[in-house]
C-alpha atoms as a PDB file:
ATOM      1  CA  UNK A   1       0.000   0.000   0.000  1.00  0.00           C
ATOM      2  CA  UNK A   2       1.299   3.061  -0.899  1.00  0.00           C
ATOM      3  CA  UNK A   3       1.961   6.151   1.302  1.00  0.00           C
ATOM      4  CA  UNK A   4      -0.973   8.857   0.331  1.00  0.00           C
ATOM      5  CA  UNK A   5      -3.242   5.785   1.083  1.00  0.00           C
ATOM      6  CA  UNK A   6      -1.705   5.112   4.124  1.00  0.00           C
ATOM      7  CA  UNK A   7      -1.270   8.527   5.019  1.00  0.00           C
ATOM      8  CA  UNK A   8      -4.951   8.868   4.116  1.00  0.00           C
ATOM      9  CA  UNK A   9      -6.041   6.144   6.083  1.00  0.00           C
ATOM     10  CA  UNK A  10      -4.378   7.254   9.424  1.00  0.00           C
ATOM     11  CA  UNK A  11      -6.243  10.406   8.742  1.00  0.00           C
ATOM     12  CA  UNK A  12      -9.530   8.922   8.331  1.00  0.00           C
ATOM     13  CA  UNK A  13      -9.021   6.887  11.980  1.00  0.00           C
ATOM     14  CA  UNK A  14      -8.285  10.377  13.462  1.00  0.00           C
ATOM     15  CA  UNK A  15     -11.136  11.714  12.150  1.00  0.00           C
ATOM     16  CA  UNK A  16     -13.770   9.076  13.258  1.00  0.00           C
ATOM     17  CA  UNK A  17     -12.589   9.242  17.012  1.00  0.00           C
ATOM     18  CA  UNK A  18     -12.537  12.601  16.550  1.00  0.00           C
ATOM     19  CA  UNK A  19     -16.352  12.794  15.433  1.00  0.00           C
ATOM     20  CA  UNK A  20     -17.343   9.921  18.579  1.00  0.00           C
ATOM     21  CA  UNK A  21     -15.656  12.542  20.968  1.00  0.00           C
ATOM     22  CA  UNK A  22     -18.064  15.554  19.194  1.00  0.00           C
ATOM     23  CA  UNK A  23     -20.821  12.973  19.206  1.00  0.00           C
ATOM     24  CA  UNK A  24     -20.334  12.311  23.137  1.00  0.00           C
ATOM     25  CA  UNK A  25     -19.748  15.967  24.427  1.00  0.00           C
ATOM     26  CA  UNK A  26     -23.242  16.942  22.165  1.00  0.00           C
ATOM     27  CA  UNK A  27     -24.588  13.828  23.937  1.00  0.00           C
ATOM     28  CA  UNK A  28     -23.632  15.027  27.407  1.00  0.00           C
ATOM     29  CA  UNK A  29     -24.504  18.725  27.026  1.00  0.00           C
ATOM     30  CA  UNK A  30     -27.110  18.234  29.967  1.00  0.00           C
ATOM     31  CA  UNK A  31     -25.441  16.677  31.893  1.00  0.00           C
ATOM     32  CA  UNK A  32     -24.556  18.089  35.626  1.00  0.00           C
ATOM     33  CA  UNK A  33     -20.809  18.610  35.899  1.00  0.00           C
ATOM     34  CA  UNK A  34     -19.742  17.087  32.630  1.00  0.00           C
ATOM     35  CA  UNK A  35     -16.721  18.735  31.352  1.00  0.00           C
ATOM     36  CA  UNK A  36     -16.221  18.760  27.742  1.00  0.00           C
ATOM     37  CA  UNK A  37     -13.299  16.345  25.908  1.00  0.00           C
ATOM     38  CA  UNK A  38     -11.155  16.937  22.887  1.00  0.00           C
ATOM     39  CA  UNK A  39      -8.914  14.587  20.684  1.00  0.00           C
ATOM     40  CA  UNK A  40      -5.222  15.626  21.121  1.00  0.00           C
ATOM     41  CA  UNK A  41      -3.477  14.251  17.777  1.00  0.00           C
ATOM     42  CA  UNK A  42       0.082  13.377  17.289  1.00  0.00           C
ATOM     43  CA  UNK A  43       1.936  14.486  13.447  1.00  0.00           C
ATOM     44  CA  UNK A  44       4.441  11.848  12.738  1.00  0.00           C
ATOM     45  CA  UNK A  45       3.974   9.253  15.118  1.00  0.00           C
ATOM     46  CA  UNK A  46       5.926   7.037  12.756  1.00  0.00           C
ATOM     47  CA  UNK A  47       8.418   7.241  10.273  1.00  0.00           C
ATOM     48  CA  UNK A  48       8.183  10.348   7.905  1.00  0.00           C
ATOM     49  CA  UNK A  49       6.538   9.081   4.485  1.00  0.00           C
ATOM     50  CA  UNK A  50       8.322   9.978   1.274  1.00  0.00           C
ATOM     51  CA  UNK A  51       7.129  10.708  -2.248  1.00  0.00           C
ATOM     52  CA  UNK A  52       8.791  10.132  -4.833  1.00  0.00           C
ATOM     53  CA  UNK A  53       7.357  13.029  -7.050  1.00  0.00           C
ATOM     54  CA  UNK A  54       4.809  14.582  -4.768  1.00  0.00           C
ATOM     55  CA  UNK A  55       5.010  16.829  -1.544  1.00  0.00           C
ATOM     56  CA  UNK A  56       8.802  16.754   0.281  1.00  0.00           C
ATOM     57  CA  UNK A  57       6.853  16.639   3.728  1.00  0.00           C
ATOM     58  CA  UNK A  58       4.263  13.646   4.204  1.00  0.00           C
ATOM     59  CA  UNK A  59       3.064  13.383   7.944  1.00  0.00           C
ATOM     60  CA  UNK A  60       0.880  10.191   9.246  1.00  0.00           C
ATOM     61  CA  UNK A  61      -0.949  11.135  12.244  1.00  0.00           C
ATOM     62  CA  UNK A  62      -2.449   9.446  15.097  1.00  0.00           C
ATOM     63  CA  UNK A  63      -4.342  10.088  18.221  1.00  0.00           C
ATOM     64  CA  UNK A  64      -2.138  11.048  21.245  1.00  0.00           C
ATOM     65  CA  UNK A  65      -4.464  11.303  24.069  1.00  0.00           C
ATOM     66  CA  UNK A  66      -7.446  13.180  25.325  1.00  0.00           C
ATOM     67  CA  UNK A  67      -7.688  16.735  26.379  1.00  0.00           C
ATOM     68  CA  UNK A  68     -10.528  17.888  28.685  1.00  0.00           C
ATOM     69  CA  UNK A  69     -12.192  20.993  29.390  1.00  0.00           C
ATOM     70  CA  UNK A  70     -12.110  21.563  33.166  1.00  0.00           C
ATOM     71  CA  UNK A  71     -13.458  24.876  32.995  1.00  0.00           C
ATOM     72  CA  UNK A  72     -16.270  26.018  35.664  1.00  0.00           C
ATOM     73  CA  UNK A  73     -19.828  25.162  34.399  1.00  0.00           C
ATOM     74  CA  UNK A  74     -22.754  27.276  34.611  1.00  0.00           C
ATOM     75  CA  UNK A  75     -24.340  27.108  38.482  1.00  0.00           C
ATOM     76  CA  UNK A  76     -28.405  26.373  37.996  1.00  0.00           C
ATOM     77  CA  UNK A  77     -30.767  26.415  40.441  1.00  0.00           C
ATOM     78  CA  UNK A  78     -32.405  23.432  41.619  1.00  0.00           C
ATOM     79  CA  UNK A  79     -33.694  24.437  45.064  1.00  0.00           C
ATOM     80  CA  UNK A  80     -33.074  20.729  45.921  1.00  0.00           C
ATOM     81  CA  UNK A  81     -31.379  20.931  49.550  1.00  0.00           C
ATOM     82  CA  UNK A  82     -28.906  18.219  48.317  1.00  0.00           C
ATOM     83  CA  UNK A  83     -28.106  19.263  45.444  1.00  0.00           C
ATOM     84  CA  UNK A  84     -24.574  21.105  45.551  1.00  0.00           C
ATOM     85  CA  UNK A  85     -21.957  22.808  43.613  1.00  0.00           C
ATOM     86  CA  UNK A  86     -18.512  23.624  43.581  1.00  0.00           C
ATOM     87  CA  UNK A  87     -17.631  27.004  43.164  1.00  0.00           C
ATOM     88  CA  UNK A  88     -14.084  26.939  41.554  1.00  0.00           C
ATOM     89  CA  UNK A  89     -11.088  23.821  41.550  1.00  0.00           C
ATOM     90  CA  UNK A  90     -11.859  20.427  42.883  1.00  0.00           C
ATOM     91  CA  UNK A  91     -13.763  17.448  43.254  1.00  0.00           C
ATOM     92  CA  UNK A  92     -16.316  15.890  45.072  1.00  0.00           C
ATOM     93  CA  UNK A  93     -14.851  12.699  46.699  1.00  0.00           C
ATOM     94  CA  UNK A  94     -17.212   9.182  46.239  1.00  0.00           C
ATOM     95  CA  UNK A  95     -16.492   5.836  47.158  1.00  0.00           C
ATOM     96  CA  UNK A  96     -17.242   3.016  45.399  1.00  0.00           C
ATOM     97  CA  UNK A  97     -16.156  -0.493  45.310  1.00  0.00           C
ATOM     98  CA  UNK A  98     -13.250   0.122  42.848  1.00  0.00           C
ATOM     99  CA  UNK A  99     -12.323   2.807  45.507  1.00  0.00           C
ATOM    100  CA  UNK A 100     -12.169   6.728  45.943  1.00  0.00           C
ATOM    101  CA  UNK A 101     -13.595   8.208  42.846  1.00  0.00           C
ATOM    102  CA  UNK A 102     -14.362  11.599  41.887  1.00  0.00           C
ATOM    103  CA  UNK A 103     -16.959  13.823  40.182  1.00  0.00           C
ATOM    104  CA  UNK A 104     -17.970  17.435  39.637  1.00  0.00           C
ATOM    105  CA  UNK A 105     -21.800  16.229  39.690  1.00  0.00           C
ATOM    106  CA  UNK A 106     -23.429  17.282  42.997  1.00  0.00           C
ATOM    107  CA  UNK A 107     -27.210  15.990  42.050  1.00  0.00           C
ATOM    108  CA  UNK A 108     -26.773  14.476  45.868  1.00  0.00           C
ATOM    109  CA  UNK A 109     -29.624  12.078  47.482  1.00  0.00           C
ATOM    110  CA  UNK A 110     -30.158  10.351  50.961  1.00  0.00           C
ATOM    111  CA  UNK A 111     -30.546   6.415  51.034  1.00  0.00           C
ATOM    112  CA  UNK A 112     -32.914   4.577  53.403  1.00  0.00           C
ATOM    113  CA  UNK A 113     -29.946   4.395  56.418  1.00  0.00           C
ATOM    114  CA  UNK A 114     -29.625   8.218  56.035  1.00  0.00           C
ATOM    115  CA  UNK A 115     -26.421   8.153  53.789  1.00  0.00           C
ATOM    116  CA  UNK A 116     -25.487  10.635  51.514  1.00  0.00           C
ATOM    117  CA  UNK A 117     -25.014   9.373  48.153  1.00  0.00           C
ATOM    118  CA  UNK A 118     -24.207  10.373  44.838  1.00  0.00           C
ATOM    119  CA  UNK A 119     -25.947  10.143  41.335  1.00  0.00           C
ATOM    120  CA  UNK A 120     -24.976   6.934  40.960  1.00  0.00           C
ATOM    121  CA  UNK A 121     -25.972   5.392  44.349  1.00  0.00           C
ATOM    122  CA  UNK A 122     -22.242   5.908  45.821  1.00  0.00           C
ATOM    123  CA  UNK A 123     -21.700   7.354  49.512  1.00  0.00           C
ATOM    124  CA  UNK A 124     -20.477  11.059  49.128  1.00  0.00           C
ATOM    125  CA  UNK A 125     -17.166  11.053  51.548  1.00  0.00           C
ATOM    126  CA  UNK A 126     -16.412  13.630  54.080  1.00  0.00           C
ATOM    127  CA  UNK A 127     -13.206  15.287  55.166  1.00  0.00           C
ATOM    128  CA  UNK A 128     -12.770  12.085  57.708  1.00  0.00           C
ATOM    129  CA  UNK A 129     -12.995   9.777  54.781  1.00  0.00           C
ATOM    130  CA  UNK A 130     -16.040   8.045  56.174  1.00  0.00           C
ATOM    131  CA  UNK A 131     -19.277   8.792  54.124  1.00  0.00           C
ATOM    132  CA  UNK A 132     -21.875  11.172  56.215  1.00  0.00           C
ATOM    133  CA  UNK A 133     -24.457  10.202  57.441  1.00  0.00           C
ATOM    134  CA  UNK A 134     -28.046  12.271  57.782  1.00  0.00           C
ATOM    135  CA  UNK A 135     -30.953  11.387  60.269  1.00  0.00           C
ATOM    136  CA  UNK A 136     -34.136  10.816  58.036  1.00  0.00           C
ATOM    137  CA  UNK A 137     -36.385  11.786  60.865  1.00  0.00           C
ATOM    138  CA  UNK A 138     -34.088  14.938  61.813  1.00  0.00           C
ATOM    139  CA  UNK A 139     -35.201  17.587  59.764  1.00  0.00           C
ATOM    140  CA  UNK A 140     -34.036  19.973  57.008  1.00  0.00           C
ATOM    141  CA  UNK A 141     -30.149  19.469  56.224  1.00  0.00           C
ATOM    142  CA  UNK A 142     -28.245  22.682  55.334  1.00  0.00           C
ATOM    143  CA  UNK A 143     -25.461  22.658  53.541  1.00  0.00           C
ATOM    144  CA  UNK A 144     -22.984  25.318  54.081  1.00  0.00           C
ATOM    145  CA  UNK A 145     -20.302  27.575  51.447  1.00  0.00           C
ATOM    146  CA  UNK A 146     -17.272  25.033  53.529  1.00  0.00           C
ATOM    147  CA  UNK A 147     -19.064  21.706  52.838  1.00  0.00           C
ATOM    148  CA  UNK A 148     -20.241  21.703  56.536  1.00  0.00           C
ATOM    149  CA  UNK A 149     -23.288  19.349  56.631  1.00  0.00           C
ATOM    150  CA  UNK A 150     -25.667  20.418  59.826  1.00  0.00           C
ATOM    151  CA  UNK A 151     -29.010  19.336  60.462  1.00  0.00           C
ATOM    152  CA  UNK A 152     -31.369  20.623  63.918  1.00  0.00           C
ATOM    153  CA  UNK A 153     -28.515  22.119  65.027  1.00  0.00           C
ATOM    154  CA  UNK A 154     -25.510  19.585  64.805  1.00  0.00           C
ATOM    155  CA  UNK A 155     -22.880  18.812  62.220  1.00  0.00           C
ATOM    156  CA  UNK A 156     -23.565  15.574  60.165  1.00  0.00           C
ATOM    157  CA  UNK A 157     -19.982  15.902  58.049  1.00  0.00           C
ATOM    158  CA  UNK A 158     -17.793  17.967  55.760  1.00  0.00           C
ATOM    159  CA  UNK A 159     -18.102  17.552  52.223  1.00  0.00           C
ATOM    160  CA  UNK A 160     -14.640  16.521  51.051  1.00  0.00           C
ATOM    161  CA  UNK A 161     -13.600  18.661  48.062  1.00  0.00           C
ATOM    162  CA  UNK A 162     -10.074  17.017  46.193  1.00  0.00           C
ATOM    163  CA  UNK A 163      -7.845  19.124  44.594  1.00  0.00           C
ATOM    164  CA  UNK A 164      -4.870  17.786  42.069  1.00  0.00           C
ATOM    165  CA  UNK A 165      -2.278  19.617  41.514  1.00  0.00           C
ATOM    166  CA  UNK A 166      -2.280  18.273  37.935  1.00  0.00           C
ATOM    167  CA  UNK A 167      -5.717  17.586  37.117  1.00  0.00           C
ATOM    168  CA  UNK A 168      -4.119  16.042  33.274  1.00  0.00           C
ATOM    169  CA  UNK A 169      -3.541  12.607  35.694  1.00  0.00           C
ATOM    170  CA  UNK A 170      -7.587  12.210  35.873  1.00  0.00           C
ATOM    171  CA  UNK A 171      -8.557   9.348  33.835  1.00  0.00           C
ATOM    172  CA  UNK A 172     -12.189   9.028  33.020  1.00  0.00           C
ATOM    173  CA  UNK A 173     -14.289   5.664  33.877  1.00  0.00           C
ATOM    174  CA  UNK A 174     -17.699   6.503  32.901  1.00  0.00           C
ATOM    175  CA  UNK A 175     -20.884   7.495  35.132  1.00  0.00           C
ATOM    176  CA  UNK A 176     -19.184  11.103  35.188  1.00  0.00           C
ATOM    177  CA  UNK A 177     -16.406   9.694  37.304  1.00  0.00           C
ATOM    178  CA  UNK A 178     -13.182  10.344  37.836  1.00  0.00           C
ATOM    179  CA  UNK A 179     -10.105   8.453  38.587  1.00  0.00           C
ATOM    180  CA  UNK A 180      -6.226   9.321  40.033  1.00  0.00           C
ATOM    181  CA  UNK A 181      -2.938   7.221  40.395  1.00  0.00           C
ATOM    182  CA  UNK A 182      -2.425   6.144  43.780  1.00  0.00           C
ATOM    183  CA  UNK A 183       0.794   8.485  43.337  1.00  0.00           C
ATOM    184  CA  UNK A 184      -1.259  11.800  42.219  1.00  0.00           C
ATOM    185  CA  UNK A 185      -1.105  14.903  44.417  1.00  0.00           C
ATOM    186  CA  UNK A 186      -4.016  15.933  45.722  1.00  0.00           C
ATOM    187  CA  UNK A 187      -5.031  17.499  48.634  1.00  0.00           C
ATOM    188  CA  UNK A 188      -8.082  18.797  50.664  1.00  0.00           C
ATOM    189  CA  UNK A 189      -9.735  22.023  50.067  1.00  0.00           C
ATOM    190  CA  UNK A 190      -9.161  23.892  52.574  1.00  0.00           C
ATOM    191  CA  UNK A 191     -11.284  26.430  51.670  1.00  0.00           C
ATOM    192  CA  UNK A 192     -13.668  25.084  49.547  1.00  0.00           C
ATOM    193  CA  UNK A 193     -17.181  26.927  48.091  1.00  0.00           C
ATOM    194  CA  UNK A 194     -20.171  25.348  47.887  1.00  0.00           C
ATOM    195  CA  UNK A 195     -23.813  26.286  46.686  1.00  0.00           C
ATOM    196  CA  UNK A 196     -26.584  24.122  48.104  1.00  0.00           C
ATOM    197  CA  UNK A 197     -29.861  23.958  46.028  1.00  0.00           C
ATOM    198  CA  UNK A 198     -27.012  24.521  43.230  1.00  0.00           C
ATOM    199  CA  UNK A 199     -26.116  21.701  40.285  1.00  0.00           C
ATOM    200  CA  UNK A 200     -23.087  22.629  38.196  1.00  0.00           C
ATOM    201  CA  UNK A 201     -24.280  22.465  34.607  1.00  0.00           C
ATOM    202  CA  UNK A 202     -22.161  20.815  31.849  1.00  0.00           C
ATOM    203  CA  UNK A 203     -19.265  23.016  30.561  1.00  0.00           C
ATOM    204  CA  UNK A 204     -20.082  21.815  26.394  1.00  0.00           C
ATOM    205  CA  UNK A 205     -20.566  24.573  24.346  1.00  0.00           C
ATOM    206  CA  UNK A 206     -23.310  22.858  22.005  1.00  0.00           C
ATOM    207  CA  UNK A 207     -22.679  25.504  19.123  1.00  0.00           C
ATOM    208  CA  UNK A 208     -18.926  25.165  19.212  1.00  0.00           C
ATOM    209  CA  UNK A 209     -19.346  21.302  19.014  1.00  0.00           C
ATOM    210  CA  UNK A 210     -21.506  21.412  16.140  1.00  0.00           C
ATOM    211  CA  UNK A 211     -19.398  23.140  13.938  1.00  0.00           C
ATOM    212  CA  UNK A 212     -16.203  21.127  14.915  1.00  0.00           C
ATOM    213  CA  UNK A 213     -18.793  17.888  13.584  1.00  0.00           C
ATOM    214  CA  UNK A 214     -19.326  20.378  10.729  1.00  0.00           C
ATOM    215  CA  UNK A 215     -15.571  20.933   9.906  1.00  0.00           C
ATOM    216  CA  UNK A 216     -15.206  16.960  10.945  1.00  0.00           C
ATOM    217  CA  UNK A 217     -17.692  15.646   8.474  1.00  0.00           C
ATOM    218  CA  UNK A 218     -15.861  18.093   5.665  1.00  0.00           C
ATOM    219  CA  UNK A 219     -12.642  16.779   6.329  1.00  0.00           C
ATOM    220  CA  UNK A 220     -13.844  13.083   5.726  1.00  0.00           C
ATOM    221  CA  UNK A 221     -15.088  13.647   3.217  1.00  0.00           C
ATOM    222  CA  UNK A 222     -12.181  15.305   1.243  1.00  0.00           C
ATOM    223  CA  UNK A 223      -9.913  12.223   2.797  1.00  0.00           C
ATOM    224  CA  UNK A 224     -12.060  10.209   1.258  1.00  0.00           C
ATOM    225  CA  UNK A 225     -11.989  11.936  -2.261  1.00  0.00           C
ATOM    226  CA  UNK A 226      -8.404  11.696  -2.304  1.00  0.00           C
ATOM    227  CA  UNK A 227      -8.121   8.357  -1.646  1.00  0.00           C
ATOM    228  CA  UNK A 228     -10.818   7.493  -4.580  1.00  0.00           C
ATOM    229  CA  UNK A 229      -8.633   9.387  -6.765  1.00  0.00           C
ATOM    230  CA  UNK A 230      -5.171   7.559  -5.418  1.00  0.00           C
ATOM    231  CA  UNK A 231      -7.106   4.254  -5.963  1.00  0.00           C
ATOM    232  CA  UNK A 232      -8.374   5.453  -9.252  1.00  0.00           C
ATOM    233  CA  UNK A 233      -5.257   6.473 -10.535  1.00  0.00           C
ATOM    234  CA  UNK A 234      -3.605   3.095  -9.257  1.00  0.00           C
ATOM    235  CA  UNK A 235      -6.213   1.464 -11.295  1.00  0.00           C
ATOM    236  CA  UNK A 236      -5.448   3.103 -14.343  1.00  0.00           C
ATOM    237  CA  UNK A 237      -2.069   3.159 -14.156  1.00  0.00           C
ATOM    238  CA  UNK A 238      -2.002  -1.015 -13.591  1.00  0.00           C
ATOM    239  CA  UNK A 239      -4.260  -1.093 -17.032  1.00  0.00           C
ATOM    240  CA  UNK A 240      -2.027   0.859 -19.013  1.00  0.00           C
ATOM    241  CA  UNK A 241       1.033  -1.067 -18.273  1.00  0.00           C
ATOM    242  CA  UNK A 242      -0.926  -4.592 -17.991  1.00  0.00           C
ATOM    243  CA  UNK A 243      -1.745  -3.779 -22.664  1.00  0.00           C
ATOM    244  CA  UNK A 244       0.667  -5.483 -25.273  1.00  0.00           C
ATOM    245  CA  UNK A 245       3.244  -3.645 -26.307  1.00  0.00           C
END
């Protein structure tokens, strides 16, 4: 196979995971606390191609890794008393059988032994490590701007809020979850701010995305003219030397 139809090919790949990524940030444009991804792309991941009689420079290219957005979403109003949001860096904390796990989604509820749990079902951790814990019968929780959880008067918890010092380390696991190397700095908030009745909205700018599908789609499609053309001119070329002299 020759190089403008390899080079064409590694393009096409790009593309495609390129358009899922669109695809999945337009999907999640609703979604409390989602932050919005982007493919990084590598030029020359392998050897430089060479033509014999076309373009000097011919670059292969290749997905490098995954950039995301971690930009402060848009605070909405719920009026839900466990429904929080984080005002600036960090993470809510959540632990889950895999272990600690973290998310930016704050859509908080109470199970049937009182314990505060996440979207998915998962107990919310305080600053102790140990989930928190809220009496059913007790009354109206508030929530306040530190994470302090009190309810009639005493305090339940502190919401712990994780900080990274490199948030790049995060790898994402689905369910709007989070997850760091054992070895990844992070530390406590020690001043964290938190909205109750608050749900961070997704950070995807649906407009944006749309016309990066837009340019996407356009660059497919040219990828795939020239490598109808390459294939027709291979054709051609085999025909004309395959006649009697």
């Amino acid at each position: 196979m020759d190089n403008m139809m390899m080079i064409g090919l590694s393009q096409q790949q790009v593309l495609r995971r390129a358009m899922d990524i669109t695809a999945n940030n337009i999907a999640n444009v609703s979604t409390a606390g989602f932050k919005a991804e982007q493919l990084l792309v590598e030029a020359e991941p392998y050897t430089r191609a060479r033509a014999e009689d076309g373009p000097a420079r011919l670059n292969y290219v290749a997905e490098w890794g995954m950039g995301r957005d971690f930009s402060q979403g848009t605070l909405e109003q719920t009026g839900r008393p466990l429904d929080v949001a984080i005002t600036g860096e960090g993470f809510f904390t959540i632990d889950t059988p895999q272990g600690e796990r973290f998310t930016r989604d704050g859509r908080f509820s109470m199970d049937a032994a009182g314990t505060l749990t996440s979207a998915n079902g998962a107990p919310v951790l305080g600053e102790d490590g140990a989930p928190i814990t809220i009496d059913p019968d007790a009354g109206p929780v508030t929530i306040l701007a530190n994470g302090e959880v009190n309810q009639n008067g005493l305090v339940a918890g502190r919401i712990a809020v994780t900080r990274f010092e490199n948030q790049g380390v995060l790898s994402k696991i689905g369910d709007n979850l989070y997850t760091a190397p054992d070895d990844a700095e992070r530390e406590l908030a020690l001043e964290p701010v938190i909205r109750q009745g608050f749900v961070e909205s997704s950070n995807v700018r649906p407009i944006m995305e749309i016309t990066s599908m837009m340019e996407v789609s356009r660059a497919y499609s040219s990828v795939t003219r020239m490598l109808q053309q390459a294939d027709e001119l291979s054709r051609k070329a085999i025909e004309r030397l395959g006649r009697p002299g």
